[in-house]
N, C-alpha and C. Protein backbone atom coordinates (compact mmCIF):
# COMPACT_ATOMS: atom_id res chain seq x y z
N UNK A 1 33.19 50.71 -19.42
CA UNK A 1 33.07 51.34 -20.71
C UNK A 1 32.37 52.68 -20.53
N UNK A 2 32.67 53.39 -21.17
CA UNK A 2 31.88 54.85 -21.20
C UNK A 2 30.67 54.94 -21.85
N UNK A 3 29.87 55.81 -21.02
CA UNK A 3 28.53 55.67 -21.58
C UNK A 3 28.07 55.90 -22.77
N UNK A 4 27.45 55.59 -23.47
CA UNK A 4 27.45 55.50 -25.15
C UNK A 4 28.56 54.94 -26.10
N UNK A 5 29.01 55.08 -25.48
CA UNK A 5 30.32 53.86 -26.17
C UNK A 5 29.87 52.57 -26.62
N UNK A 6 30.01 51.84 -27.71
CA UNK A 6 29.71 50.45 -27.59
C UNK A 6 31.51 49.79 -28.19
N UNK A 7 31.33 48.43 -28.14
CA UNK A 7 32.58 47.86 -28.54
C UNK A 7 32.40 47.75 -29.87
N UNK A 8 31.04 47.85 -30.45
CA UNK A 8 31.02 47.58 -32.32
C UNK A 8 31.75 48.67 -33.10
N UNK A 9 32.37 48.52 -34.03
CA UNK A 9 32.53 50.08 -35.12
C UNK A 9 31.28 50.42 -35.22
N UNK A 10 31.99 51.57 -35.10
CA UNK A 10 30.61 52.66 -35.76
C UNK A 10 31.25 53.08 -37.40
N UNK A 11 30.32 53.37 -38.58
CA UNK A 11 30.77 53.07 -39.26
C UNK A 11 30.55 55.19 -39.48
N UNK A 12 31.57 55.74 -39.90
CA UNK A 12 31.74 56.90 -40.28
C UNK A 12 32.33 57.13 -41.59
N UNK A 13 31.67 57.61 -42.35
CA UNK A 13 31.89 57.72 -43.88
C UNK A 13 33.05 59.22 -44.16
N UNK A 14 33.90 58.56 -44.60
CA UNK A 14 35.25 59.51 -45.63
C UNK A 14 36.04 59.35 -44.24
N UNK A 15 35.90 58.58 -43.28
CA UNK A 15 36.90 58.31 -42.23
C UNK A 15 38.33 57.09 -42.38
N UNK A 16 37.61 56.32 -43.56
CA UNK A 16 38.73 55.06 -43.76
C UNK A 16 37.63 54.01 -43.20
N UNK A 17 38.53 53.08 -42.80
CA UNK A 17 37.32 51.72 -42.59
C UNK A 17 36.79 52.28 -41.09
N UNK A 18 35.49 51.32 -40.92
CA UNK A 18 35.07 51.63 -39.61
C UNK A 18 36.04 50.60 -38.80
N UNK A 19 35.89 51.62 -37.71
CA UNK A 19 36.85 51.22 -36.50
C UNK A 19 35.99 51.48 -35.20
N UNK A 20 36.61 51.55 -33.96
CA UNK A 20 35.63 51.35 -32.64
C UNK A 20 36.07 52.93 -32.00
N UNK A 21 36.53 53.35 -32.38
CA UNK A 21 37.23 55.10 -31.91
C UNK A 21 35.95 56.22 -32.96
N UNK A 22 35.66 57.19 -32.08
CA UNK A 22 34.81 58.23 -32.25
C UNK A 22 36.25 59.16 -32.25
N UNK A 23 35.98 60.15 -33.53
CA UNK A 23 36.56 61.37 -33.88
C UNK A 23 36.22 62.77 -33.17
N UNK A 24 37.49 63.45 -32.93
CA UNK A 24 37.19 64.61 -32.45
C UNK A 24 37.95 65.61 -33.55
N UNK A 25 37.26 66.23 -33.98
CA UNK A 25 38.31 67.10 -35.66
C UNK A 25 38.71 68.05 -34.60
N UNK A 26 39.69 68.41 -34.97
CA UNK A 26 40.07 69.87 -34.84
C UNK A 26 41.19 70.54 -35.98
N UNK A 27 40.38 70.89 -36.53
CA UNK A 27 40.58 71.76 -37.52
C UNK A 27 41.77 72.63 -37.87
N UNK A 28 41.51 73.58 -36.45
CA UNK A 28 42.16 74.59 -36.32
C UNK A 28 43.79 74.10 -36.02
N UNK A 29 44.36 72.90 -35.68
CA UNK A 29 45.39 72.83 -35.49
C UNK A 29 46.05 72.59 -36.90
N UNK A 30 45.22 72.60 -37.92
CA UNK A 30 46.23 72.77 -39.24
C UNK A 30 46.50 74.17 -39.62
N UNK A 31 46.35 75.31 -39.26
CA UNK A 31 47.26 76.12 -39.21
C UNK A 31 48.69 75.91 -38.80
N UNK A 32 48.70 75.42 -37.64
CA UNK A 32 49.86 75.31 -37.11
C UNK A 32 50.63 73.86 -37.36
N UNK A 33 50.40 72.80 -38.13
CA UNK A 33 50.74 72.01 -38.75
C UNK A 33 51.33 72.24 -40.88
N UNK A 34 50.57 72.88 -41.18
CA UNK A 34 51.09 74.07 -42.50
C UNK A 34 51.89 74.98 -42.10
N UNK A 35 52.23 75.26 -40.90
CA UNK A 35 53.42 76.07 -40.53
C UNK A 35 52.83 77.58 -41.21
N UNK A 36 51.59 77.98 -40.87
CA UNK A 36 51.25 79.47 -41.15
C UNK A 36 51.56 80.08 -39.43
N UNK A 37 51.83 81.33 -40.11
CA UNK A 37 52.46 82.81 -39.51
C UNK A 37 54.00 81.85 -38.75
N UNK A 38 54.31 81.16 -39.51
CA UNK A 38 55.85 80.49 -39.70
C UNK A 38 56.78 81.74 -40.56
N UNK A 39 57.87 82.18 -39.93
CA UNK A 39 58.86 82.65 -40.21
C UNK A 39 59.47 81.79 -41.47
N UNK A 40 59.50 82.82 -42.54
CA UNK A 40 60.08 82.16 -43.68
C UNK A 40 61.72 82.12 -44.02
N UNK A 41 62.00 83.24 -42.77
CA UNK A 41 63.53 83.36 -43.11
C UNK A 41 63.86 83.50 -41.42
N UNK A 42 65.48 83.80 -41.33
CA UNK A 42 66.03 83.81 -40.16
C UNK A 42 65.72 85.48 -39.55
N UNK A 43 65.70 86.55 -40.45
CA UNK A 43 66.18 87.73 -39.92
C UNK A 43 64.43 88.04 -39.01
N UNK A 44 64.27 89.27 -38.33
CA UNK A 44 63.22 89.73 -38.46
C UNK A 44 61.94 90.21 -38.73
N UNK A 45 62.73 90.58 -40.37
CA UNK A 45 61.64 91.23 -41.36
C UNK A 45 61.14 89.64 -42.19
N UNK A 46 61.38 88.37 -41.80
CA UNK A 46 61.31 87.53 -42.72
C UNK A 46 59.59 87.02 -41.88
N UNK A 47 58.93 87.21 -41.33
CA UNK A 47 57.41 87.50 -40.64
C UNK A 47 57.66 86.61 -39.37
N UNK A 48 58.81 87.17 -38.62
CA UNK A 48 58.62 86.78 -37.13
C UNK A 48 57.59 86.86 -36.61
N UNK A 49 56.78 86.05 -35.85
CA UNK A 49 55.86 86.64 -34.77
C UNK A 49 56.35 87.15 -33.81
N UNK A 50 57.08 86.61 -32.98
CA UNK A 50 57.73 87.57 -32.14
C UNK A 50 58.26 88.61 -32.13
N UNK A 51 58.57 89.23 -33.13
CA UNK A 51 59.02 90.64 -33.61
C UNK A 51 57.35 90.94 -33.63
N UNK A 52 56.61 90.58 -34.09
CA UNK A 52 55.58 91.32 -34.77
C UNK A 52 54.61 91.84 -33.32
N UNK A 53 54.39 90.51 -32.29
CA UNK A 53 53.51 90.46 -31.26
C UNK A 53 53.96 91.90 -30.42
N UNK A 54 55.06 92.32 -30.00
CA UNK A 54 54.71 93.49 -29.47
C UNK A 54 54.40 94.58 -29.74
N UNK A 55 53.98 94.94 -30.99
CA UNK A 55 53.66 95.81 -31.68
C UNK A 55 51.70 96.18 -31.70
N UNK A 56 51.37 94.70 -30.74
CA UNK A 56 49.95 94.92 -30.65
C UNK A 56 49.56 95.20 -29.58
N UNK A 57 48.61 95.63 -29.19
CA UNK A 57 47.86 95.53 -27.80
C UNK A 57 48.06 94.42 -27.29
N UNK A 58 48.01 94.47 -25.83
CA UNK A 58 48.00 93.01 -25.24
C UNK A 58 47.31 91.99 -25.11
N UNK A 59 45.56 92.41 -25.71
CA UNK A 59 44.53 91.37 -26.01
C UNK A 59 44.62 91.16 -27.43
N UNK A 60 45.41 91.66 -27.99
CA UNK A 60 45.42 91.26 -29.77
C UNK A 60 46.69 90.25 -30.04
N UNK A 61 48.06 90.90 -29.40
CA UNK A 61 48.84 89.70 -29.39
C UNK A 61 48.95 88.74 -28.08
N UNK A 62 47.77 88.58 -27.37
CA UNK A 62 47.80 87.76 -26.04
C UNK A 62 49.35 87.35 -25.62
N UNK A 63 49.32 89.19 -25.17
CA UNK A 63 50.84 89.28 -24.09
C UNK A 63 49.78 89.17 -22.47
N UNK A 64 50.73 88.39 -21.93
CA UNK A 64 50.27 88.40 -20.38
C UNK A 64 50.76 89.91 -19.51
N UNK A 65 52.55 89.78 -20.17
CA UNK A 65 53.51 90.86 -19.04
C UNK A 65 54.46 91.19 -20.12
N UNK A 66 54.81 92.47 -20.00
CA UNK A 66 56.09 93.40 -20.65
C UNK A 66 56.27 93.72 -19.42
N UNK A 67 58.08 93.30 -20.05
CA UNK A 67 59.38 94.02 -19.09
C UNK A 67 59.93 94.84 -20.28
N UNK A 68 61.16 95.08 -19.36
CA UNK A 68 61.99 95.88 -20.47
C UNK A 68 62.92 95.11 -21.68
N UNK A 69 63.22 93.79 -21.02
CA UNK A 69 64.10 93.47 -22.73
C UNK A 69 63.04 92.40 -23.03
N UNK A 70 62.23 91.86 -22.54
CA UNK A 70 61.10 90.54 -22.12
C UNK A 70 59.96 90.65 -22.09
N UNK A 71 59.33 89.78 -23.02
CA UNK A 71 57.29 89.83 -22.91
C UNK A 71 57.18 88.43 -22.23
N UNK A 72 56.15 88.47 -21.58
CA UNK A 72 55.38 86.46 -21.72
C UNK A 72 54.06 87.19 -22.68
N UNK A 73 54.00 85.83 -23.59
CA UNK A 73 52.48 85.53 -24.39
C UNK A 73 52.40 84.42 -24.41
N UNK A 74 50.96 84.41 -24.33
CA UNK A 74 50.63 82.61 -24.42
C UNK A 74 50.98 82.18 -25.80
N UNK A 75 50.72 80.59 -26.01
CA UNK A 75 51.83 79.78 -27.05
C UNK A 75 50.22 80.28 -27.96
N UNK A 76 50.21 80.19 -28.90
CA UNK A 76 48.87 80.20 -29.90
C UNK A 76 48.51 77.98 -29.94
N UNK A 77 49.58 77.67 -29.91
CA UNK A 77 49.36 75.94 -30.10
C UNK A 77 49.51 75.53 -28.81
N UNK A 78 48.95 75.71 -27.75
CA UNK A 78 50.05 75.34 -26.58
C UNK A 78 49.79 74.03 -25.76
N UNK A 79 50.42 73.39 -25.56
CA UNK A 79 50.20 72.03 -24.62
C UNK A 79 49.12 71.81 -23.64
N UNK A 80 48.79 72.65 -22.74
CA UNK A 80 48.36 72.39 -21.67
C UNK A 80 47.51 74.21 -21.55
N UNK A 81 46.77 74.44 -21.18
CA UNK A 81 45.76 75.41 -20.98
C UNK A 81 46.85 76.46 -20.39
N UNK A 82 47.06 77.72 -20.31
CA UNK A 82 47.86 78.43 -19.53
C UNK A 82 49.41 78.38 -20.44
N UNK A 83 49.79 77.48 -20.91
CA UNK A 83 50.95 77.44 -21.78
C UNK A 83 51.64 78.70 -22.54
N UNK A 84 52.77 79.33 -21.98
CA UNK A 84 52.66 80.31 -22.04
C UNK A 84 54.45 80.30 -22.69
N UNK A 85 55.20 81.55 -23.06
CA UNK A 85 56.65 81.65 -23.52
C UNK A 85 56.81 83.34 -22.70
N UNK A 86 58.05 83.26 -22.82
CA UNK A 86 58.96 84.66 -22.12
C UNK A 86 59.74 84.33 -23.43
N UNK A 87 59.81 85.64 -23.84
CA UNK A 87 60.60 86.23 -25.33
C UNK A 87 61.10 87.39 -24.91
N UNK A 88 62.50 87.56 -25.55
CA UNK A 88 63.27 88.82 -25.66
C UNK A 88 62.49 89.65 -26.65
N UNK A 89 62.36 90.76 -26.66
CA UNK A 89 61.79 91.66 -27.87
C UNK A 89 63.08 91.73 -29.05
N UNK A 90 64.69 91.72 -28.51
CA UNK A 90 65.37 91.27 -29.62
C UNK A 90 65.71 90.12 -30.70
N UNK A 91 65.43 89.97 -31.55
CA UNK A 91 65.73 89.11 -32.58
C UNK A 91 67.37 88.15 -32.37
N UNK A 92 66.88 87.15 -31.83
CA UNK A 92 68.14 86.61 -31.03
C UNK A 92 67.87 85.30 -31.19
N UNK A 93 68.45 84.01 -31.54
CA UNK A 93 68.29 82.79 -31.86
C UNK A 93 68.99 81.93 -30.86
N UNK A 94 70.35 82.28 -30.07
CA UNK A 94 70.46 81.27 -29.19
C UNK A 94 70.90 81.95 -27.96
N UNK A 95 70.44 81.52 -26.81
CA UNK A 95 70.55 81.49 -25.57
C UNK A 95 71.83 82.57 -25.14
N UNK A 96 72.71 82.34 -25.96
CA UNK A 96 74.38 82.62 -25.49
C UNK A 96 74.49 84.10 -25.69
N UNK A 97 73.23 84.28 -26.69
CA UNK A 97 73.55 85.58 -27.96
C UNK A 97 72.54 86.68 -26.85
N UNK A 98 72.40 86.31 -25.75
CA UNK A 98 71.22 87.41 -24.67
C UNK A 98 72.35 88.01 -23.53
N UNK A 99 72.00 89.18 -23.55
CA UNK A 99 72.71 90.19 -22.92
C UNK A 99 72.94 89.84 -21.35
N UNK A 100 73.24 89.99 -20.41
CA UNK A 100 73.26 89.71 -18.96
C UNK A 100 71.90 90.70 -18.41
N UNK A 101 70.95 91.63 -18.77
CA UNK A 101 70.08 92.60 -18.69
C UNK A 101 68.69 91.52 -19.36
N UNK A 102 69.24 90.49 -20.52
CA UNK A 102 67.70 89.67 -21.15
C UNK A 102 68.31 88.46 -20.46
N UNK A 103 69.07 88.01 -19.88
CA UNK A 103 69.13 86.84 -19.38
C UNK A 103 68.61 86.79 -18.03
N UNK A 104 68.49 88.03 -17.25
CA UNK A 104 67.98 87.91 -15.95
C UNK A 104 66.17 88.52 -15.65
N UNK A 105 66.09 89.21 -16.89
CA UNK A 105 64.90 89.69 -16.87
C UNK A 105 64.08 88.28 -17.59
N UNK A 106 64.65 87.52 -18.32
CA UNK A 106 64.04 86.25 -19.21
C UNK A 106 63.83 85.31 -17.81
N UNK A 107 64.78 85.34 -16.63
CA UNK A 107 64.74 84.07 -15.75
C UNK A 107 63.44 84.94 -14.91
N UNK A 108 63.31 86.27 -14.47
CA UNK A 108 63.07 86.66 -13.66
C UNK A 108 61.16 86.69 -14.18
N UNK A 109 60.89 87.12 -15.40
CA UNK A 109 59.63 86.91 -15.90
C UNK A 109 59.32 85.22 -15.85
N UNK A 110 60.04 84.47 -16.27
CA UNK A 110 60.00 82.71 -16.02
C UNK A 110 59.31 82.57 -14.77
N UNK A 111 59.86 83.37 -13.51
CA UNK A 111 59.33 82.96 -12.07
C UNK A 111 58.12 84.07 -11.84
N UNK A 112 57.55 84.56 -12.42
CA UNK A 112 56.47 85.40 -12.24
C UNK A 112 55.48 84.83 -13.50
N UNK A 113 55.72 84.21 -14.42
CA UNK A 113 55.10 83.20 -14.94
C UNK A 113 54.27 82.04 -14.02
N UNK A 114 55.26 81.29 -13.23
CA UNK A 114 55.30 80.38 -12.07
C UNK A 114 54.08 80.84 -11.63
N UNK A 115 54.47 81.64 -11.06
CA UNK A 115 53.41 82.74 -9.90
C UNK A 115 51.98 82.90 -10.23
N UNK A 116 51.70 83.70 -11.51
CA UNK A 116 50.95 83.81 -12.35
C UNK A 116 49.70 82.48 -12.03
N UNK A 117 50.35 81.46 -12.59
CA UNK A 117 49.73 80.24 -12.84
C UNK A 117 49.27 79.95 -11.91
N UNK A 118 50.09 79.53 -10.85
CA UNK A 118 49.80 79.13 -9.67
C UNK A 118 48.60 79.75 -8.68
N UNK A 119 48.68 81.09 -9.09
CA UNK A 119 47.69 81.82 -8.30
C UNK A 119 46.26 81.82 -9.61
N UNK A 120 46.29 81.91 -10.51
CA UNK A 120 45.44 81.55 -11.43
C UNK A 120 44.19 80.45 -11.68
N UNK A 121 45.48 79.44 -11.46
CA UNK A 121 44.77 77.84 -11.87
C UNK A 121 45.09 76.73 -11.24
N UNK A 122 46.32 77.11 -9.95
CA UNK A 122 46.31 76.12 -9.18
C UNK A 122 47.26 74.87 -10.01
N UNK A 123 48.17 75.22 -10.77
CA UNK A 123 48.99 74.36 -11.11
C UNK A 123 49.90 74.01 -10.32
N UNK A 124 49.88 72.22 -10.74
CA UNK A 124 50.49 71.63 -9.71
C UNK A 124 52.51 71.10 -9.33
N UNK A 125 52.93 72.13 -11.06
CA UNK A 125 53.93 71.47 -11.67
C UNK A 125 54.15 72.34 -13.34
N UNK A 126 55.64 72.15 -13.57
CA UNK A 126 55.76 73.04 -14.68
C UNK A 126 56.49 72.24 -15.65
N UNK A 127 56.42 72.72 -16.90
CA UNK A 127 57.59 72.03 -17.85
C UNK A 127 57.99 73.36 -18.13
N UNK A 128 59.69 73.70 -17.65
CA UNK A 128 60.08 74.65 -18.74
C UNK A 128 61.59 74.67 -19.36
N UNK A 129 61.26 75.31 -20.19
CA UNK A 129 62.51 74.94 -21.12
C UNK A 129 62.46 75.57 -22.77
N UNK A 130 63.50 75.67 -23.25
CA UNK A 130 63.26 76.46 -24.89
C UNK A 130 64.69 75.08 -25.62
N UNK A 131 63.71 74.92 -26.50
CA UNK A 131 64.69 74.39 -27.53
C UNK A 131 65.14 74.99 -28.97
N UNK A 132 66.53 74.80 -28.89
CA UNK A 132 67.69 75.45 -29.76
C UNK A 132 67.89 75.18 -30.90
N UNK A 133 67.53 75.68 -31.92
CA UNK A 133 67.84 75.22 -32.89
C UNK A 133 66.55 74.39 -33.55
N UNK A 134 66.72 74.36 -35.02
CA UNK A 134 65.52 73.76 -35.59
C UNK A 134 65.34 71.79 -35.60
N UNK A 135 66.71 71.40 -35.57
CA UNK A 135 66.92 70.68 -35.45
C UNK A 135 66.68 69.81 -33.78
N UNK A 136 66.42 70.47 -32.24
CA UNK A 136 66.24 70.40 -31.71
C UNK A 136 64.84 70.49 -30.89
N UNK A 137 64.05 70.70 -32.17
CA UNK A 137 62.47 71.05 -32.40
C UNK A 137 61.58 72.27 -31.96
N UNK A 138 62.77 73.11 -31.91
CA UNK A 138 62.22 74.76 -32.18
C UNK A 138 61.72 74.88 -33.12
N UNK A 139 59.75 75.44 -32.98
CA UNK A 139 59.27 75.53 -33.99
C UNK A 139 59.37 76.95 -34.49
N UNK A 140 59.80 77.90 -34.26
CA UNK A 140 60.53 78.83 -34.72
C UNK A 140 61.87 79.82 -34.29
N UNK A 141 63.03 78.92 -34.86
CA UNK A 141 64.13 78.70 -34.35
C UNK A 141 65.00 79.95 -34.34
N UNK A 142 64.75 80.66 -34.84
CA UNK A 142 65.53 82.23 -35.45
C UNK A 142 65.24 83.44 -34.38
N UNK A 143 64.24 83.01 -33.41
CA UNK A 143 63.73 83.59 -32.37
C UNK A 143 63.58 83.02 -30.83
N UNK A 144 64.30 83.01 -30.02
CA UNK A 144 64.91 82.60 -28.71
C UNK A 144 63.43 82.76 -28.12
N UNK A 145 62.80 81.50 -27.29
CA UNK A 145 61.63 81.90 -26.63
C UNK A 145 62.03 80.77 -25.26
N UNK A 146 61.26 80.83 -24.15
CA UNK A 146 61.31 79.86 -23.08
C UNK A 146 59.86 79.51 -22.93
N UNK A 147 59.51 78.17 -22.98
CA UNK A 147 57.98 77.72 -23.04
C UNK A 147 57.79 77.66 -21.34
N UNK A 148 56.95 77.90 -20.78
CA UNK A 148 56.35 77.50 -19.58
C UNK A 148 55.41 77.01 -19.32
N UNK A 149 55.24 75.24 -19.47
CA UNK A 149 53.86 74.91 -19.24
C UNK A 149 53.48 74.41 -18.04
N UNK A 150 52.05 74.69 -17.69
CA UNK A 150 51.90 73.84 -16.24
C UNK A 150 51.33 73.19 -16.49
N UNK A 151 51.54 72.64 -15.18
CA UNK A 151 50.76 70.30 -14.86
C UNK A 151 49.76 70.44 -14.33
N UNK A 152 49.06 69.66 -14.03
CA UNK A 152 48.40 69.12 -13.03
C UNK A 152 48.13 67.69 -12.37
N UNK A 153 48.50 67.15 -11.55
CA UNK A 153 48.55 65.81 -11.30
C UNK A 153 47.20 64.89 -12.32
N UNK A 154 47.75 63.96 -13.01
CA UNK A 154 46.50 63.52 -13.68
C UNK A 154 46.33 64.01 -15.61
N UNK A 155 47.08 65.13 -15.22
CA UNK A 155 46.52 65.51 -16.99
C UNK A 155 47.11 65.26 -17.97
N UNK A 156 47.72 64.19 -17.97
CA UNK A 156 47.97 63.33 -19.23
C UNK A 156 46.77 62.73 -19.00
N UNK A 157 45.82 62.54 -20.33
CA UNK A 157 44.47 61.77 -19.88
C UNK A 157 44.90 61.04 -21.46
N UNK A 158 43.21 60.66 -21.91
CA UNK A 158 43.58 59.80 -23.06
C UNK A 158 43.15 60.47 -24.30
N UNK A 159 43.06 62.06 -23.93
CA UNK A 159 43.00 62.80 -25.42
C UNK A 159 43.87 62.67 -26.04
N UNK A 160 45.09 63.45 -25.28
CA UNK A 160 46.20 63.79 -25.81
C UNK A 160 47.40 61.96 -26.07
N UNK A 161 46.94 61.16 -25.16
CA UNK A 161 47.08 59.77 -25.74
C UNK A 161 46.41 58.87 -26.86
N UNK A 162 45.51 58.59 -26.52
CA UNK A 162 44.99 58.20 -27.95
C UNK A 162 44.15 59.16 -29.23
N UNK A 163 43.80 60.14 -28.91
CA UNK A 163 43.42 60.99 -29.83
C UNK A 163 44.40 62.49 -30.07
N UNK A 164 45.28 62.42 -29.72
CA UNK A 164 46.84 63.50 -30.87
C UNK A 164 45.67 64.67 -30.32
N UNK A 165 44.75 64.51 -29.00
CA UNK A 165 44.27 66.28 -29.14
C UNK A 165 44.58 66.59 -27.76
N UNK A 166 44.35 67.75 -27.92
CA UNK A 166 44.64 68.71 -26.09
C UNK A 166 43.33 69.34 -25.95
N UNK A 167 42.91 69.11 -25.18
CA UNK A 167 41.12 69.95 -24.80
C UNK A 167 41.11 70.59 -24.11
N UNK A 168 41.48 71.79 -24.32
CA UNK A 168 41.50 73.48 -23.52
C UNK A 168 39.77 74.00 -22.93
N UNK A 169 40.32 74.00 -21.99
CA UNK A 169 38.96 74.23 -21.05
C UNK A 169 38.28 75.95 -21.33
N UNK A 170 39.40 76.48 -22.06
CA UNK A 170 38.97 78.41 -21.70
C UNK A 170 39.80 79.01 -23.39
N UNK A 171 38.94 79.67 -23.61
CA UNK A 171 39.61 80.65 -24.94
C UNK A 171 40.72 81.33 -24.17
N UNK A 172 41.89 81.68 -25.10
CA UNK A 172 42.97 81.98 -25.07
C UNK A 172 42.99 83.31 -24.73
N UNK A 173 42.11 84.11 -25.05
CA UNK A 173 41.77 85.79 -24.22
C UNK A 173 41.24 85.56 -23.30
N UNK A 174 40.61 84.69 -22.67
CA UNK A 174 40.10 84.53 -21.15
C UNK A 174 40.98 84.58 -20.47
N UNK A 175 41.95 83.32 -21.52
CA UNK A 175 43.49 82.61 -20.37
C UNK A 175 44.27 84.03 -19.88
N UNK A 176 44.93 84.49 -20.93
CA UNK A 176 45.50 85.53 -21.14
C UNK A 176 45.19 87.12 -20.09
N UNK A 177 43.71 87.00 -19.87
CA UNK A 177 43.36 87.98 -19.12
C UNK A 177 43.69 87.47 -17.49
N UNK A 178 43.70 85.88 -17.28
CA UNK A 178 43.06 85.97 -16.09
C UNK A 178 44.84 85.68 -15.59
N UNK A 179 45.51 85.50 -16.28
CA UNK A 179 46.95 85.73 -15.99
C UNK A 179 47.70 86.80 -15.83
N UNK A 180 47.58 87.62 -16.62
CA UNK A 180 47.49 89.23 -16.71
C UNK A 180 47.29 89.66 -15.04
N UNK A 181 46.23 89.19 -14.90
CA UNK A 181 45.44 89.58 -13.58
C UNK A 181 45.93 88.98 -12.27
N UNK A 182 46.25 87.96 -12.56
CA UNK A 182 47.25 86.91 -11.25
C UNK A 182 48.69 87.47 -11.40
N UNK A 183 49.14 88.47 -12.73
CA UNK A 183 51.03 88.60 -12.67
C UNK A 183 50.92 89.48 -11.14
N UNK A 184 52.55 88.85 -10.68
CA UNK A 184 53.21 89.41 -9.18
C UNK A 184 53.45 90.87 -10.08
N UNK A 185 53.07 92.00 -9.32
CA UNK A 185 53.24 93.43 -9.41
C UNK A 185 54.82 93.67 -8.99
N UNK A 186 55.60 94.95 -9.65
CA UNK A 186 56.85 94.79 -9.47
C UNK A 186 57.81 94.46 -9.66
């Protein structure tokens, strides 16, 4: 058993009945559960973030790397610490609809993503992939992105199992800088 842990409920008031599980709030993920700075429409002007993010500095919209048709920025919700996307700067919704110029610069930032990480944080393993469509659980579907997350042997633990949380070790401008700083030059 973990230390301070006991097997009795602890009894926590406006929680529901007492139970034997200690709460961890996090707050902040109801932004992104209310679906704020959610695109209200399909086009651009309907408050893409991705339209909007390159328009900032790179510590304001935590861009890691600009190419020419392609940014990476880290996810604002992201899975795993380092969790990061490669976006076209064009307003483009499926895969098919990217030029042969954003399809190779999108694969080619993907593997300097890789890189990034690896030299960063020592990741051991990646998930990547973009899903199509809203129905396919693109959480903002009107805008073509590729997620890149890394592993590490072990880090499924029992936050993100029994407590629905992810426990990010580093603020997202730390992350952001120290990736920045690991991208392959060139």
């Amino acid at each position: 058993m973990l230390i301070g842990m006991t097997s009795e409920p602890e009894l926590q008031r406006g929680v529901g009945e007492p139970d034997g599980f200690r709460r961890l709030w996090t707050p902040h993920r109801m932004a992104y559960i209310q679906g704020e700075n959610k695109p209200t429409g399909p086009s651009p002007d309907d408050g893409c973030p991705f339209c909007s993010i390159p328009r900032l500095t790179d510590e304001e919209g935590l861009v890691v790397a600009r190419g020419s048709s392609v940014f990476a920025v880290l996810n604002l919700y992201p899975y795993n610490g380092g969790h990061l996307m490669v976006v076209p700067y064009r307003h483009v919704a499926d895969y098919t609809e990217l030029d042969e110029a954003e399809t190779a610069e999108l694969a080619l930032l993907t593997k300097h993503a890789m890189t990034a990480l690896r030299t960063a944080s020592g990741a051991h393993g990646f998930n990547i992939g973009m899903n199509q469509g809203a129905a396919a659980g693109a959480g903002i579907a009107a805008h073509l992105h590729q997620h890149v997350v890394p592993r590490w042997g072990g880090d499924t633990n029992f936050m993100p199992v029994v407590g629905h949380t992810k426990v990010l070790p580093q603020l997202l401008a730390d992350t952001r800088k120290m990736l920045a700083d690991a991208w392959p030059q060139g």
